[in-house]
C-alpha atoms as a PDB file:
ATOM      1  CA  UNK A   1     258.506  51.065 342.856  1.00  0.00           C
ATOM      2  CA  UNK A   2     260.370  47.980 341.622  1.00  0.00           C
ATOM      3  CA  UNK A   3     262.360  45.826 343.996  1.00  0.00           C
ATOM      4  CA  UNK A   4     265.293  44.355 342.303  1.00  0.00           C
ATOM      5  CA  UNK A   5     265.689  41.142 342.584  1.00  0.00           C
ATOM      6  CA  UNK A   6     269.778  41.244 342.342  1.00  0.00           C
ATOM      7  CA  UNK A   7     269.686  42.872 345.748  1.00  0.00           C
ATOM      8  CA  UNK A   8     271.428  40.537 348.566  1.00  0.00           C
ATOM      9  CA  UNK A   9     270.967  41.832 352.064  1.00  0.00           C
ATOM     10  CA  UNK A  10     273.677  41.298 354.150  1.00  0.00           C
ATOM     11  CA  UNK A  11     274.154  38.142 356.629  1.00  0.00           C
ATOM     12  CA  UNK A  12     273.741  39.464 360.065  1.00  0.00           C
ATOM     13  CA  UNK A  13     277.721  39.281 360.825  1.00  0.00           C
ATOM     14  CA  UNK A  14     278.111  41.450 358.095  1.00  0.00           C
ATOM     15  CA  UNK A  15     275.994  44.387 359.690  1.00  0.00           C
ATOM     16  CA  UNK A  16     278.239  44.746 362.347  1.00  0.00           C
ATOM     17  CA  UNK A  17     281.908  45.274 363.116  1.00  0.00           C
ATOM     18  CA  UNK A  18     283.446  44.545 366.741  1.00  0.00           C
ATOM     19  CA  UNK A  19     285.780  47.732 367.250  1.00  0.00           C
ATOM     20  CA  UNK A  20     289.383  45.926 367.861  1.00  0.00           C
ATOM     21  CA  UNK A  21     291.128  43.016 366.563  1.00  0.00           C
ATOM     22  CA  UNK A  22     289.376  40.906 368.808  1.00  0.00           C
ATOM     23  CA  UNK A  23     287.569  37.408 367.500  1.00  0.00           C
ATOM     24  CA  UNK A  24     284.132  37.722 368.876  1.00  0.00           C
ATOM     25  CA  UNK A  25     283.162  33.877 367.913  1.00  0.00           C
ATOM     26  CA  UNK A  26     286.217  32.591 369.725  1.00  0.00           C
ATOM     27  CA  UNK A  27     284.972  34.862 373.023  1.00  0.00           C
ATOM     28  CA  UNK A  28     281.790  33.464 373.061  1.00  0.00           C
ATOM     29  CA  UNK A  29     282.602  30.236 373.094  1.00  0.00           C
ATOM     30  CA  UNK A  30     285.107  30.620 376.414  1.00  0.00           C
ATOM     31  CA  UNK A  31     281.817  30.490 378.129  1.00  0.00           C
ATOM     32  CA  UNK A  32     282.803  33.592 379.826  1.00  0.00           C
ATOM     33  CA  UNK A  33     280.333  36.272 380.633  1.00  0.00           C
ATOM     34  CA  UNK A  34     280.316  39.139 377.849  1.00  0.00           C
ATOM     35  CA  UNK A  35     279.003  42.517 377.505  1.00  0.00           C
ATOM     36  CA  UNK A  36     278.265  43.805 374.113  1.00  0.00           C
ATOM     37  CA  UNK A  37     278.030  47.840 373.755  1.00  0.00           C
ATOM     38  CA  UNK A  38     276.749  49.040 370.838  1.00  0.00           C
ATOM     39  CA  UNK A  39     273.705  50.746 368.767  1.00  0.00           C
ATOM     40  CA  UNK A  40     270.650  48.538 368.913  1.00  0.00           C
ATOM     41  CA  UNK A  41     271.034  47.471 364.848  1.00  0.00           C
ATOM     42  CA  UNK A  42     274.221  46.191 365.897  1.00  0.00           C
ATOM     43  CA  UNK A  43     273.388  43.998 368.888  1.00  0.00           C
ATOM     44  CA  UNK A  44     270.579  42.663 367.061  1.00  0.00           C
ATOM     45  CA  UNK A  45     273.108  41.797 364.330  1.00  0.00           C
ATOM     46  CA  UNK A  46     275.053  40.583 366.615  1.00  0.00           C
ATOM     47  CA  UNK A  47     272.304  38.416 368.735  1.00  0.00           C
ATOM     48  CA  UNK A  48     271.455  36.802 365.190  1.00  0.00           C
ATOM     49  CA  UNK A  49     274.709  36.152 363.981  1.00  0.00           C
ATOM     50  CA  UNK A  50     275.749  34.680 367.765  1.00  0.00           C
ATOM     51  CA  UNK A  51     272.932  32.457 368.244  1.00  0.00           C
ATOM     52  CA  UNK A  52     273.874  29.014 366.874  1.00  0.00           C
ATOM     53  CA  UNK A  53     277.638  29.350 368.973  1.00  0.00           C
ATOM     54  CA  UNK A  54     275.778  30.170 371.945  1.00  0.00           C
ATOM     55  CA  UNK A  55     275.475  27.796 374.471  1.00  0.00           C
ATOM     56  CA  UNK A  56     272.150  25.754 374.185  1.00  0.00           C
ATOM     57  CA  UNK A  57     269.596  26.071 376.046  1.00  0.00           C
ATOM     58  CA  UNK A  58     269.551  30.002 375.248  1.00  0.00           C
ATOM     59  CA  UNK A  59     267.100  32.335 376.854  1.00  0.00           C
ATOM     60  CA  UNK A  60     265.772  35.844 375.791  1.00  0.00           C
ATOM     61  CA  UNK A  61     265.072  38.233 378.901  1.00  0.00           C
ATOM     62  CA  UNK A  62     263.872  41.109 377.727  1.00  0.00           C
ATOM     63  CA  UNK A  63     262.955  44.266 380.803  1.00  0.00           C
ATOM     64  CA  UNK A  64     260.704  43.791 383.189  1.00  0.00           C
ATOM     65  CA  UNK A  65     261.285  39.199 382.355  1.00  0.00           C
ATOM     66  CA  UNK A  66     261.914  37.327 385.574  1.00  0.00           C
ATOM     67  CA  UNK A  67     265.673  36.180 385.309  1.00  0.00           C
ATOM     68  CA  UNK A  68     264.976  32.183 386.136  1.00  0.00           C
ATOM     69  CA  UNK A  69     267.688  31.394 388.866  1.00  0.00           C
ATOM     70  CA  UNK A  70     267.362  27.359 388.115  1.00  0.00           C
ATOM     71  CA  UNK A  71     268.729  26.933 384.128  1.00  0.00           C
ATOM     72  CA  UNK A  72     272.079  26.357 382.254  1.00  0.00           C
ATOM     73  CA  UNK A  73     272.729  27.332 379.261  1.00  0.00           C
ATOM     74  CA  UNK A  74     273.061  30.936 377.770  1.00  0.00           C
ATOM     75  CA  UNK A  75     270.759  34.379 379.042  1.00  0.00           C
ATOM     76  CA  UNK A  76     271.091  37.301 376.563  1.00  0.00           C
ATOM     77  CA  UNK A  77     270.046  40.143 378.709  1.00  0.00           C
ATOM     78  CA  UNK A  78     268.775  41.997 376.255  1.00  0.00           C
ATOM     79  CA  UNK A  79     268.749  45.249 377.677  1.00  0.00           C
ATOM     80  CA  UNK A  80     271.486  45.331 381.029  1.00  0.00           C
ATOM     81  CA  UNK A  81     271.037  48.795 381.362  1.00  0.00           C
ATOM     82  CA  UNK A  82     267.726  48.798 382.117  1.00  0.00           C
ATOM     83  CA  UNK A  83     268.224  45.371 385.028  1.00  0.00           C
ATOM     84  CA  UNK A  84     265.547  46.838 388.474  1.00  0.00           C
ATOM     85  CA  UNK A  85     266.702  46.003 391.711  1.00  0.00           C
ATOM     86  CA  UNK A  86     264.419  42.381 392.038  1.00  0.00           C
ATOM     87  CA  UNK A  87     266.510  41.433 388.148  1.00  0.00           C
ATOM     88  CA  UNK A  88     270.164  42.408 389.583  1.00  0.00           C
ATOM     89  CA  UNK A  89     269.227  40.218 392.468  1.00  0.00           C
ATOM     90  CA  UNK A  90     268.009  37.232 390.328  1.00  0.00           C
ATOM     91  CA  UNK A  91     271.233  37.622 388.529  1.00  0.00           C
ATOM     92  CA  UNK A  92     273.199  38.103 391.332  1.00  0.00           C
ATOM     93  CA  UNK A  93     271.683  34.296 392.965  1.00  0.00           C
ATOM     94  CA  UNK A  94     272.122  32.546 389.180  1.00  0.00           C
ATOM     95  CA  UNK A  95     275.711  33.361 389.023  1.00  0.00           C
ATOM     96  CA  UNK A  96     276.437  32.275 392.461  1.00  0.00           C
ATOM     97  CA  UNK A  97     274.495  28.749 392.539  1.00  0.00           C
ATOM     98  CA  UNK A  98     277.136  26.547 392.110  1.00  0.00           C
ATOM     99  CA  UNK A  99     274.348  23.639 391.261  1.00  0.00           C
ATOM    100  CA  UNK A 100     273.598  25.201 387.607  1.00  0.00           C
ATOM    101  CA  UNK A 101     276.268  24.085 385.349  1.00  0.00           C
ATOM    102  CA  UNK A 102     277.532  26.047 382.116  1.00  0.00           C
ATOM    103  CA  UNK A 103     275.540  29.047 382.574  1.00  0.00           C
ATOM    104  CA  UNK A 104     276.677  32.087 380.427  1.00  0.00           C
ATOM    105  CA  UNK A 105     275.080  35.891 380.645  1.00  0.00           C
ATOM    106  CA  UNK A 106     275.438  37.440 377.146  1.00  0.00           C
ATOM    107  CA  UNK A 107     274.703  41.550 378.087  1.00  0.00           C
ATOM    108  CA  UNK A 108     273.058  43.723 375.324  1.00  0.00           C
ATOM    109  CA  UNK A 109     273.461  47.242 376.240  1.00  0.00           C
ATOM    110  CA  UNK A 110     273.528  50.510 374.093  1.00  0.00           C
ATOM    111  CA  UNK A 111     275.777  52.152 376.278  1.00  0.00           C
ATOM    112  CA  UNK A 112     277.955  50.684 379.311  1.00  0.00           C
ATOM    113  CA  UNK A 113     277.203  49.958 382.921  1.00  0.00           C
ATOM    114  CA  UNK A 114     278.437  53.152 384.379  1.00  0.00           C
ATOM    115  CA  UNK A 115     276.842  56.350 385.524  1.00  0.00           C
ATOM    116  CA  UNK A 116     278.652  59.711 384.114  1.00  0.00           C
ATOM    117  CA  UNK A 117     280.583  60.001 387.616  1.00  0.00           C
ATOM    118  CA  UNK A 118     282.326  56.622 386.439  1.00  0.00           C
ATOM    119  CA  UNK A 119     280.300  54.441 389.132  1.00  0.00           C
ATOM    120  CA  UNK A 120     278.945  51.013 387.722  1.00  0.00           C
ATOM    121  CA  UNK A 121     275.355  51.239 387.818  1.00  0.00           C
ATOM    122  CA  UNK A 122     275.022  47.913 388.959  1.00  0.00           C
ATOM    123  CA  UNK A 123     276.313  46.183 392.534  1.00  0.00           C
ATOM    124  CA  UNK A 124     279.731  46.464 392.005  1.00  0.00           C
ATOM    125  CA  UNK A 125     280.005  42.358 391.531  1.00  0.00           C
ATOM    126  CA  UNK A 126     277.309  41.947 389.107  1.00  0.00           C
ATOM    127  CA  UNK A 127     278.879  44.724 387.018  1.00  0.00           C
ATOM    128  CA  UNK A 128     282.390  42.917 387.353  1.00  0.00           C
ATOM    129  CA  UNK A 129     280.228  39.465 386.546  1.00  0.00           C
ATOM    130  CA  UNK A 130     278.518  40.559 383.811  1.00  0.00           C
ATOM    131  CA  UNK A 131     281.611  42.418 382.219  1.00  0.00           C
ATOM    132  CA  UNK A 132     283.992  39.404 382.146  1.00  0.00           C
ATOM    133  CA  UNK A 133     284.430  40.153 378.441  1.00  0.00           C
ATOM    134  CA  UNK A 134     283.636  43.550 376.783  1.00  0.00           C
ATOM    135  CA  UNK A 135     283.147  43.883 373.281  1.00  0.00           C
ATOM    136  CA  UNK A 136     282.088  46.872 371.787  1.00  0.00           C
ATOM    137  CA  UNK A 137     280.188  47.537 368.104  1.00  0.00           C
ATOM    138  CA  UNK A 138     279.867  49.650 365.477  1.00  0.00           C
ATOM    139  CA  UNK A 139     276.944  48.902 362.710  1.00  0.00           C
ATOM    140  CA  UNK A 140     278.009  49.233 359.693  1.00  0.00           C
ATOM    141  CA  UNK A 141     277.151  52.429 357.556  1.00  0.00           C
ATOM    142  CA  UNK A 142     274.018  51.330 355.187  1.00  0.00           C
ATOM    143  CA  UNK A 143     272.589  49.948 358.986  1.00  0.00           C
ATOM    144  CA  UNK A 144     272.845  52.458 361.553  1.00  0.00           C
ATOM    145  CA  UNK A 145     269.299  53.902 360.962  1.00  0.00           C
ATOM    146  CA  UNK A 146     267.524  49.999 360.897  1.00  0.00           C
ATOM    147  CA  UNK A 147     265.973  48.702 364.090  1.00  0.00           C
ATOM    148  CA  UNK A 148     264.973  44.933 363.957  1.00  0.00           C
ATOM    149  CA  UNK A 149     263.027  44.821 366.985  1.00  0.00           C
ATOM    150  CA  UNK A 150     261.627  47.452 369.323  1.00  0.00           C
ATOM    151  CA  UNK A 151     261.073  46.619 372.847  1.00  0.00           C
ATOM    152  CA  UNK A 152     258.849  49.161 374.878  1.00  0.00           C
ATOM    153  CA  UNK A 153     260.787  50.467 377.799  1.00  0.00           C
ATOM    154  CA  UNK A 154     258.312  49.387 380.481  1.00  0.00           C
ATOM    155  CA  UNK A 155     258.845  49.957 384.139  1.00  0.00           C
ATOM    156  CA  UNK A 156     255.631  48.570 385.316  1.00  0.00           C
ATOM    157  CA  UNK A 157     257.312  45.421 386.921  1.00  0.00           C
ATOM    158  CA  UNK A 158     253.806  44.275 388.194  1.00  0.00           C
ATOM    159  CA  UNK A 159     253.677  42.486 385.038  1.00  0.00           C
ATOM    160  CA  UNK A 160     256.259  40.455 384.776  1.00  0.00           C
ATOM    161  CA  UNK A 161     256.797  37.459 382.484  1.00  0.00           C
ATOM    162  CA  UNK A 162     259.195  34.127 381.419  1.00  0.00           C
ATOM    163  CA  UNK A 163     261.766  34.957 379.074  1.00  0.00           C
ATOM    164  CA  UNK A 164     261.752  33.726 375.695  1.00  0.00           C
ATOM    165  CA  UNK A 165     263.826  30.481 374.446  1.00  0.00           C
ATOM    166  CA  UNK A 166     266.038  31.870 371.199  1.00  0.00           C
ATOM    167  CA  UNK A 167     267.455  28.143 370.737  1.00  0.00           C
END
């Protein structure tokens, strides 16, 4: 098989589309909490395209990552649906210190924060937190099939680790 070399592959803002008029760049950069809905290709589109607006120090806590309580900057939760009781908590303390200036929480979820009776899944505060600003995504056609990263869903929180710096 022969590759051609004419091929472009699209930027990462192209393999997503934000359902609604609304200008996702501007929203990030209120500094307001966000939660982005949407197929995993899209959010990682999505987390790629976002990361140079986002504000810097950015973090990547993946499930089962200690939230740190003590940083500014930007977490990208990257999976909110999947936030244990001891993460929710975490959360819960980082939004309310008032001594950590410009933090942001940037929510990756695949579907939203509410069980099928219509009940947030999440301490009714922390869901209101975390869904400041709700965008939701659609990949584009030729990418609904790619995943860019695969995170086992681990809930052995025995093991628990820092989260990763994106920027």
């Amino acid at each position: 098989m022969i590759s051609d070399p004419n091929r472009t592959t699209p930027s990462p803002s192209q393999a997503f589309r934000v359902r609604g008029p609304e200008n996702w760049r501007a929203l990030l950069c209120t500094g307001a909490n966000m939660l982005i809905v949407g197929p995993r290709c899209a959010l990682d589109a999505f987390l790629a395209a976002a990361a140079d607006d986002m504000v810097k120090p950015a973090w990547l806590v993946k499930p089962c990552e200690d939230i740190p309580t003590d940083r500014g900057g930007t977490l990208v939760l990257y999976d909110a649906s999947m936030l244990d009781e001891q993460q929710q908590h975490s959360l819960g303390t980082a939004l309310a210190a008032t001594d950590v200036a410009n933090l942001q929480v940037v929510s990756l979820s695949e579907a939203h924060l509410w069980h099928a009776d219509g009940s947030p899944s999440l301490p009714l505060d922390l869901y209101y937190r975390l869904n400041t600003i709700c965008l939701e995504l659609d990949a584009e056609p030729e990418r609904r099939r790619e995943r860019r990263y695969v995170l086992p869903r681990s809930t052995d929180h025995s093991k628990r680790s820092e989260p990763q710096r994106l920027i």
